[in-house]
PDB file of N, CA and C in Angstrom:
ATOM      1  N   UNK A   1      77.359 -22.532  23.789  1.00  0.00           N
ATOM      2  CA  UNK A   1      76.898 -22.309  25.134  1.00  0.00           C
ATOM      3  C   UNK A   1      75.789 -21.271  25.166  1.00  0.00           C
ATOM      4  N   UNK A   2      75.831 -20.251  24.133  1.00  0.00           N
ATOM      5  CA  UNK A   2      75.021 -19.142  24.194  1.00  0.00           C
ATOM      6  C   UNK A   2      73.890 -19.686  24.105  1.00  0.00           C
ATOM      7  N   UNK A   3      73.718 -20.238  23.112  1.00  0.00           N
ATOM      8  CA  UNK A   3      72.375 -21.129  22.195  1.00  0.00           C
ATOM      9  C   UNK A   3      71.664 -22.317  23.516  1.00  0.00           C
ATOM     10  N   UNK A   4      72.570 -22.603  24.402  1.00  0.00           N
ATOM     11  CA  UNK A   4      71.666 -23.537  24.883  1.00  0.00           C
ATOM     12  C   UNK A   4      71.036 -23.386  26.098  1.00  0.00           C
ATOM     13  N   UNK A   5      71.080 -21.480  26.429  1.00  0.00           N
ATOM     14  CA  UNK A   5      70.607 -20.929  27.691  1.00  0.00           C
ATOM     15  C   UNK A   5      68.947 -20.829  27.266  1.00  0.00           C
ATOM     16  N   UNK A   6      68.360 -20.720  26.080  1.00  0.00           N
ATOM     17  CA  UNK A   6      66.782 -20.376  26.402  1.00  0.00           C
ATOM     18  C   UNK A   6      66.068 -21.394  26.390  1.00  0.00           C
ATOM     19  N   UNK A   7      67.119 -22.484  26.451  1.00  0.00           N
ATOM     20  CA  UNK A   7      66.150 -23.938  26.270  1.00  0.00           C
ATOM     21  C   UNK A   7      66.230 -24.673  27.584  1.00  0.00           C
ATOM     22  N   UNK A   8      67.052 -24.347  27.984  1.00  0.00           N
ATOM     23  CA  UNK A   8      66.948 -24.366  29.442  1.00  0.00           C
ATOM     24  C   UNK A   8      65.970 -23.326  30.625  1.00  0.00           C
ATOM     25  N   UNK A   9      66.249 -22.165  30.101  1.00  0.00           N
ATOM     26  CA  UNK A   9      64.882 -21.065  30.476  1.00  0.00           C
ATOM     27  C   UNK A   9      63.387 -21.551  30.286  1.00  0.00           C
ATOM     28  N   UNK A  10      63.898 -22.578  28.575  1.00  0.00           N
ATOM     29  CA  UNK A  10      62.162 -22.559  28.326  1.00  0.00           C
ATOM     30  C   UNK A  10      61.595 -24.187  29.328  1.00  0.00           C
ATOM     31  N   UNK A  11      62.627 -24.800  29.908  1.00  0.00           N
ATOM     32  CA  UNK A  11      61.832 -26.028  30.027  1.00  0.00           C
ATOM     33  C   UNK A  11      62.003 -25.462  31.398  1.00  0.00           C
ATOM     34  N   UNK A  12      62.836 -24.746  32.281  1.00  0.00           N
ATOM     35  CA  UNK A  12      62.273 -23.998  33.710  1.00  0.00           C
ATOM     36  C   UNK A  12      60.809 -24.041  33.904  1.00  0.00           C
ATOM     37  N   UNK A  13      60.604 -22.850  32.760  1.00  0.00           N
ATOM     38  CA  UNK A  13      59.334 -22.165  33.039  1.00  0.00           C
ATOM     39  C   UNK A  13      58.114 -22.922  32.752  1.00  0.00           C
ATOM     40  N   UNK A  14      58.280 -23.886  31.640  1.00  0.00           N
ATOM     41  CA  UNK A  14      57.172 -24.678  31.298  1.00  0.00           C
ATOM     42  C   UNK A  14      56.730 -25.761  32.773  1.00  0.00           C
ATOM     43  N   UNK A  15      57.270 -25.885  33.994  1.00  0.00           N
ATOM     44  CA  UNK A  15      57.116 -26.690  34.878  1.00  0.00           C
ATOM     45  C   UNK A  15      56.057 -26.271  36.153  1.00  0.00           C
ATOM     46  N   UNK A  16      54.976 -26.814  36.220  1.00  0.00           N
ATOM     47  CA  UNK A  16      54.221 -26.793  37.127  1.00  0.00           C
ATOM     48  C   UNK A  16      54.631 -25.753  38.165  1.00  0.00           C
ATOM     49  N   UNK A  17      53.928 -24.898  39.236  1.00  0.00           N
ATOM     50  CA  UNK A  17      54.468 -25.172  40.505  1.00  0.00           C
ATOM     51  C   UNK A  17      53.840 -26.300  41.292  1.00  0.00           C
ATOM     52  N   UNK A  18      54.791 -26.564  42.429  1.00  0.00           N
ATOM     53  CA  UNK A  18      54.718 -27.688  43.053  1.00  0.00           C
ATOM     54  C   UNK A  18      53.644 -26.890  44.384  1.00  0.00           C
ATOM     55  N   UNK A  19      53.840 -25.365  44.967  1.00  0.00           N
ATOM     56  CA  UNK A  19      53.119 -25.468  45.765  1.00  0.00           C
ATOM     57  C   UNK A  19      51.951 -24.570  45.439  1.00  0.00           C
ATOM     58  N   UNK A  20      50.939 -24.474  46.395  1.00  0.00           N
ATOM     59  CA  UNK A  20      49.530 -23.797  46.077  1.00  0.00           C
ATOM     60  C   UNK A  20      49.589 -22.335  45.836  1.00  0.00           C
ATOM     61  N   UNK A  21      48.872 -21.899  44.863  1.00  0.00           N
ATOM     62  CA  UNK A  21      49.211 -20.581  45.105  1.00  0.00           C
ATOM     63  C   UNK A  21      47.511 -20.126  44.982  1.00  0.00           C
ATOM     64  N   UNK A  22      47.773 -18.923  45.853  1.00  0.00           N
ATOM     65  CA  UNK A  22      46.462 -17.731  46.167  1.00  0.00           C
ATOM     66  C   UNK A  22      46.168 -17.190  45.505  1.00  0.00           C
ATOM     67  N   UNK A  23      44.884 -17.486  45.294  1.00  0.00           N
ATOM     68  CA  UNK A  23      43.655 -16.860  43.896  1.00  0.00           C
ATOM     69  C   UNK A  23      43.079 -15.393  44.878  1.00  0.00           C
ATOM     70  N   UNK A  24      42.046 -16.145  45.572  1.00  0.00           N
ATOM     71  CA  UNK A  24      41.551 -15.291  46.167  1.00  0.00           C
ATOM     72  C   UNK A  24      41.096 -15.194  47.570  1.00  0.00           C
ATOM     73  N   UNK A  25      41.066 -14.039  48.286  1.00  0.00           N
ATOM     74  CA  UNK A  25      40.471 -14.355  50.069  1.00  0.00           C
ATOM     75  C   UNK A  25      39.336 -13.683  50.206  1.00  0.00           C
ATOM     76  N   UNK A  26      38.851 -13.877  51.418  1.00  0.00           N
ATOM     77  CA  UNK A  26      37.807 -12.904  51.648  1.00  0.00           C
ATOM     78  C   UNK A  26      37.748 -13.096  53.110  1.00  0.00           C
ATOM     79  N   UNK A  27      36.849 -12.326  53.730  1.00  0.00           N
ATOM     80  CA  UNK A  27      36.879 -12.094  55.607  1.00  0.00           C
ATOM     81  C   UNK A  27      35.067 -12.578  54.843  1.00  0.00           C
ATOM     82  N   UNK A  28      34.405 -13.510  56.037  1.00  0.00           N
ATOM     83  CA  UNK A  28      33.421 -14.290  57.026  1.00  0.00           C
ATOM     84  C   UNK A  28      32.882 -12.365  57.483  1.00  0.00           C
ATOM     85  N   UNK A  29      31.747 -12.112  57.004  1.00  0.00           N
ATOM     86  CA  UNK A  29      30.870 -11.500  58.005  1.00  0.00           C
ATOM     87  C   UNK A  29      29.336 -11.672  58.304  1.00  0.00           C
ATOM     88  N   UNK A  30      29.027 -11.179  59.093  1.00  0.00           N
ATOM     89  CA  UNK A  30      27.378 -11.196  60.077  1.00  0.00           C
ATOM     90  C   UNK A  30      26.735 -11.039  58.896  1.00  0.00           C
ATOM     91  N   UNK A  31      25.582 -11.993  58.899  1.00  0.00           N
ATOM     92  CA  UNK A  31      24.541 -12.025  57.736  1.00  0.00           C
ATOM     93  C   UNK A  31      23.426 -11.198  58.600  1.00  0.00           C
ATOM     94  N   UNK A  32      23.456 -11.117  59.828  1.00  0.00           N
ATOM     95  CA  UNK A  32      22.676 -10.137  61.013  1.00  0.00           C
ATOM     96  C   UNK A  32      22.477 -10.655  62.325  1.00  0.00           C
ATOM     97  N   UNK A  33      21.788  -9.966  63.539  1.00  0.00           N
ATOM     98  CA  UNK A  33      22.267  -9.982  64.605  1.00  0.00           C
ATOM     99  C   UNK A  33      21.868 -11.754  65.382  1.00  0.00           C
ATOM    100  N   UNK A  34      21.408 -12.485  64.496  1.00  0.00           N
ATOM    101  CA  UNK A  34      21.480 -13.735  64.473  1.00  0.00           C
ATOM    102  C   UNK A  34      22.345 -15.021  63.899  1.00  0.00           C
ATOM    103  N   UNK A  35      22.725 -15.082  62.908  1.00  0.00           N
ATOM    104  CA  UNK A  35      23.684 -15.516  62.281  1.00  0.00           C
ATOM    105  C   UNK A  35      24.756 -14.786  61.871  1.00  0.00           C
ATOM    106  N   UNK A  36      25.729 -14.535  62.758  1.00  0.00           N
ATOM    107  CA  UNK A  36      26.979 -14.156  62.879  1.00  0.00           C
ATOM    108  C   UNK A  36      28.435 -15.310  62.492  1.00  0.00           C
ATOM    109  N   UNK A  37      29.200 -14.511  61.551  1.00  0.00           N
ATOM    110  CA  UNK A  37      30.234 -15.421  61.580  1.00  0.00           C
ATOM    111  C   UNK A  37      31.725 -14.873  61.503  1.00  0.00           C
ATOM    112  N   UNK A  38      32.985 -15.359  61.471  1.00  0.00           N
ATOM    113  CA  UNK A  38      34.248 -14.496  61.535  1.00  0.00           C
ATOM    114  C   UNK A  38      35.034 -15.595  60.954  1.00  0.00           C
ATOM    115  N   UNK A  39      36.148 -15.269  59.959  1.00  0.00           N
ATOM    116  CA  UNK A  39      37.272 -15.802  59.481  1.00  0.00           C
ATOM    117  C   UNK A  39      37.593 -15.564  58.027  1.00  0.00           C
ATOM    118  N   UNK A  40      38.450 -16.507  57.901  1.00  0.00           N
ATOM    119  CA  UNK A  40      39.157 -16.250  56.342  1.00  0.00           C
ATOM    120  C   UNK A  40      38.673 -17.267  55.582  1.00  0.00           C
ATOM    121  N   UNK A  41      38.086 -17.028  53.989  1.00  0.00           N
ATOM    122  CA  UNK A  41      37.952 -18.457  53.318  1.00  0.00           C
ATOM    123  C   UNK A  41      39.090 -17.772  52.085  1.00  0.00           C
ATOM    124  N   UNK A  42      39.976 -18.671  51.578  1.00  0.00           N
ATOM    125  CA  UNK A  42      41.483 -18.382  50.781  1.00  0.00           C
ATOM    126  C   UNK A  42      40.449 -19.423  49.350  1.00  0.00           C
ATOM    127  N   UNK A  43      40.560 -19.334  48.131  1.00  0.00           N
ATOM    128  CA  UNK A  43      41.008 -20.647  47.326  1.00  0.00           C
ATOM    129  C   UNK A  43      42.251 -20.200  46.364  1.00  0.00           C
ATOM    130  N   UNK A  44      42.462 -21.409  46.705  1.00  0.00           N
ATOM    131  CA  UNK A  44      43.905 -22.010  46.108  1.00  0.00           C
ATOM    132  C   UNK A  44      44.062 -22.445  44.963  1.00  0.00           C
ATOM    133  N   UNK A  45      44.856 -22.333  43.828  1.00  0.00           N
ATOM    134  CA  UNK A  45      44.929 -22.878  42.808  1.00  0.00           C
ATOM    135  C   UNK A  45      46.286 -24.413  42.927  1.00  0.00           C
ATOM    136  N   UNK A  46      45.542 -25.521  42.778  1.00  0.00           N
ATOM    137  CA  UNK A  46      46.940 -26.137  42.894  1.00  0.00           C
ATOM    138  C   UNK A  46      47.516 -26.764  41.280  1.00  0.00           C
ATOM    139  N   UNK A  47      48.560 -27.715  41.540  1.00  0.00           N
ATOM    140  CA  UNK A  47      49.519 -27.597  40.871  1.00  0.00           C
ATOM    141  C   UNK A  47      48.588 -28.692  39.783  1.00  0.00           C
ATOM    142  N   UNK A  48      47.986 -29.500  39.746  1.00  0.00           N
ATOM    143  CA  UNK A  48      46.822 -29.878  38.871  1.00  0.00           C
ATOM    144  C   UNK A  48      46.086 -29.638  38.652  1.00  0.00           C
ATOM    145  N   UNK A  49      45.887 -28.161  38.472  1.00  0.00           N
ATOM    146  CA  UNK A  49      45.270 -27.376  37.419  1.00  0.00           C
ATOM    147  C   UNK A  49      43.637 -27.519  38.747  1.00  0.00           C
ATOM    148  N   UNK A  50      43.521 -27.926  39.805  1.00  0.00           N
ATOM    149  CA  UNK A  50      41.998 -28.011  40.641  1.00  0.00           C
ATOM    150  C   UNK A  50      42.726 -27.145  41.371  1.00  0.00           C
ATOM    151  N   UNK A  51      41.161 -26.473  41.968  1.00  0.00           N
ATOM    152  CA  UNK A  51      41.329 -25.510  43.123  1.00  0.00           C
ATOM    153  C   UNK A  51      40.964 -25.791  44.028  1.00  0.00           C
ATOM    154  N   UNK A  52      40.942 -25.259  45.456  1.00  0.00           N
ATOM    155  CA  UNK A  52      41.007 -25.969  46.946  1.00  0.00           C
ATOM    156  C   UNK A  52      40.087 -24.677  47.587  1.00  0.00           C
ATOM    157  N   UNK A  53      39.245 -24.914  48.394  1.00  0.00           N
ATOM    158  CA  UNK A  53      38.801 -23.560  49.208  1.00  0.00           C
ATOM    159  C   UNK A  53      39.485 -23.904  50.876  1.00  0.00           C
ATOM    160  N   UNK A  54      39.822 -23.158  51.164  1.00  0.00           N
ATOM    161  CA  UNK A  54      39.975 -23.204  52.335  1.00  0.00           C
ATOM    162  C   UNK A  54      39.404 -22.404  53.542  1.00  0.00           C
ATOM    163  N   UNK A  55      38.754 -22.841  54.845  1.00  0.00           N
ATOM    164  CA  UNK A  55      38.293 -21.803  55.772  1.00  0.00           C
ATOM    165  C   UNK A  55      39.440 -22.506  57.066  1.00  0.00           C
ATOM    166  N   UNK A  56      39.846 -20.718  57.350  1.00  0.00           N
ATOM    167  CA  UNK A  56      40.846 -20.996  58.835  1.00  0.00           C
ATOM    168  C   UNK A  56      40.415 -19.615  59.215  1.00  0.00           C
ATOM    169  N   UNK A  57      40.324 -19.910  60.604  1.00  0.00           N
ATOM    170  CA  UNK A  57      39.712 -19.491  61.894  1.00  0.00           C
ATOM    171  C   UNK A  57      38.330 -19.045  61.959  1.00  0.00           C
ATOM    172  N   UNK A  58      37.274 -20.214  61.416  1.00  0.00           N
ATOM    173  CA  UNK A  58      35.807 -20.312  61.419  1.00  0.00           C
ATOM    174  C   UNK A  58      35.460 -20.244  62.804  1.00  0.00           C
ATOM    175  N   UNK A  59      34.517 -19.090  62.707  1.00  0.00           N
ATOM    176  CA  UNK A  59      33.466 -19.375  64.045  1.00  0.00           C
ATOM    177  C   UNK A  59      32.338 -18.699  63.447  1.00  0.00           C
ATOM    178  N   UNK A  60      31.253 -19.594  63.780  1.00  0.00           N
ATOM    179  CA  UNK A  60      30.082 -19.335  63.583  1.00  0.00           C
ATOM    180  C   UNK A  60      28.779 -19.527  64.549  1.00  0.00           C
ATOM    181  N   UNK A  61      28.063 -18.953  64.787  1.00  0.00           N
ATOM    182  CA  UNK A  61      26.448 -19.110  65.328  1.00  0.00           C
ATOM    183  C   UNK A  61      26.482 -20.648  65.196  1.00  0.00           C
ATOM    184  N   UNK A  62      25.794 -21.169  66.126  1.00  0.00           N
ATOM    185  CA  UNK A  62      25.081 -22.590  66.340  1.00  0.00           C
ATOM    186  C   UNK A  62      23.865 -22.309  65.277  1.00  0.00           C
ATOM    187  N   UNK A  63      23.665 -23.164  64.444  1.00  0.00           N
ATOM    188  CA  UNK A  63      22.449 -23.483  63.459  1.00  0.00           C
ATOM    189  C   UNK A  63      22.222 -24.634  62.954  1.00  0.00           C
ATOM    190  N   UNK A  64      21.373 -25.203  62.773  1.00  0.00           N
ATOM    191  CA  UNK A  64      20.974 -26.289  61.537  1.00  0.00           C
ATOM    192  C   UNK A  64      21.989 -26.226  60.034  1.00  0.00           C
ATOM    193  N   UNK A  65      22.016 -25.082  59.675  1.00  0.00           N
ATOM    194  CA  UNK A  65      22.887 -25.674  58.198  1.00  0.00           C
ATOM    195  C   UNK A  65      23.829 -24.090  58.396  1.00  0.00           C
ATOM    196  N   UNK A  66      25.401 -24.878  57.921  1.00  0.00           N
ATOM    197  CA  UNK A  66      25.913 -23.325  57.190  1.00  0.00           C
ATOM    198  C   UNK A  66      26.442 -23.593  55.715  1.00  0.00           C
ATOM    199  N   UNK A  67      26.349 -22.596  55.584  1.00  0.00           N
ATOM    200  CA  UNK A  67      26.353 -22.172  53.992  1.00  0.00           C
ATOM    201  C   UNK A  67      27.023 -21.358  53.849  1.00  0.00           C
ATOM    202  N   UNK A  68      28.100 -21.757  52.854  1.00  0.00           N
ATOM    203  CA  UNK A  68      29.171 -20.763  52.442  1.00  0.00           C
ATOM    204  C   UNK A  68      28.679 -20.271  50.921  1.00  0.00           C
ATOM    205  N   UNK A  69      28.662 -19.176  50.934  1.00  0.00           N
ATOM    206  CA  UNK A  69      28.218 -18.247  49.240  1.00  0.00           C
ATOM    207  C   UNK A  69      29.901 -17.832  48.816  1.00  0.00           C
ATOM    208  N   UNK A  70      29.957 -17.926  47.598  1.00  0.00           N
ATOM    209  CA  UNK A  70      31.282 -16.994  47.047  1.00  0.00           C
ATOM    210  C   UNK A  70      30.446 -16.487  45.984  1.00  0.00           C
ATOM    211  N   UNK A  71      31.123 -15.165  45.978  1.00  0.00           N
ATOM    212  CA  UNK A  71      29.994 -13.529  45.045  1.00  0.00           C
ATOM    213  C   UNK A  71      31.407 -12.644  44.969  1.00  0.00           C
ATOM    214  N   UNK A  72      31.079 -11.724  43.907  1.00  0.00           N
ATOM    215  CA  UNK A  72      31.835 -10.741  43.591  1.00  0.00           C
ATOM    216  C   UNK A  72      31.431  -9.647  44.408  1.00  0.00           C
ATOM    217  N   UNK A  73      30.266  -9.790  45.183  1.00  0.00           N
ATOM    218  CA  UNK A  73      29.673  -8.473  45.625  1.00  0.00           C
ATOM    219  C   UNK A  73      30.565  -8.653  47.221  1.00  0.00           C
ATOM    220  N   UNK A  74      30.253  -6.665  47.267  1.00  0.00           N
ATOM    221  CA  UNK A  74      30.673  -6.628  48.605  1.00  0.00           C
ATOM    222  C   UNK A  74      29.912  -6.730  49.575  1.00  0.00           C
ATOM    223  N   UNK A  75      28.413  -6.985  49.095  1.00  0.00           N
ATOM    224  CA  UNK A  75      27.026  -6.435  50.125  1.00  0.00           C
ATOM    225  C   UNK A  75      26.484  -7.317  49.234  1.00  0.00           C
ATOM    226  N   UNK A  76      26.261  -8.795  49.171  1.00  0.00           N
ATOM    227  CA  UNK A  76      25.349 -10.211  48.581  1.00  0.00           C
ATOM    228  C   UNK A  76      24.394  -9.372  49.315  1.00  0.00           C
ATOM    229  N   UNK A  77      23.283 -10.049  48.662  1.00  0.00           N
ATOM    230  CA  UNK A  77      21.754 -10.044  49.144  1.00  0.00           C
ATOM    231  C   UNK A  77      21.322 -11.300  49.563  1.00  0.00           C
TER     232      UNK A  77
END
């Protein structure tokens, strides 16, 4: 019985998760007093190894195109 607890531990752990889990977030801010924006973009790592971006509670300026950047910086240029 002793012997057949880490093989059971090991095929636990070797198993996917089933739900998404959180890489990274960031907060939506004003590129300046014209193109303004507010919310959360999350990406997700899912359970097949692809990642997901997600934006919830987008609001943005009326424009021709938006464009989402992801940067390490705190102040992109």
């Amino acid at each position: 019985m002793k012997d057949a607890l880490p093989e059971v531990m090991a095929k636990a752990e070797a198993q996917p998760a089933s739900e998404p889990v959180r890489l990274k977030s960031g907060q939506f801010r004003d590129q300046d007093r014209f193109h303004r924006g507010t919310g959360t973009a999350t990406i997700y790592s899912l359970a097949d190894g692809t990642q997901l971006l997600r934006l919830t509670d987008l609001q943005v300026t009326n424009g021709p195109d938006l464009r989402v950047i992801l940067t390490r910086s705190q102040n992109p240029e």
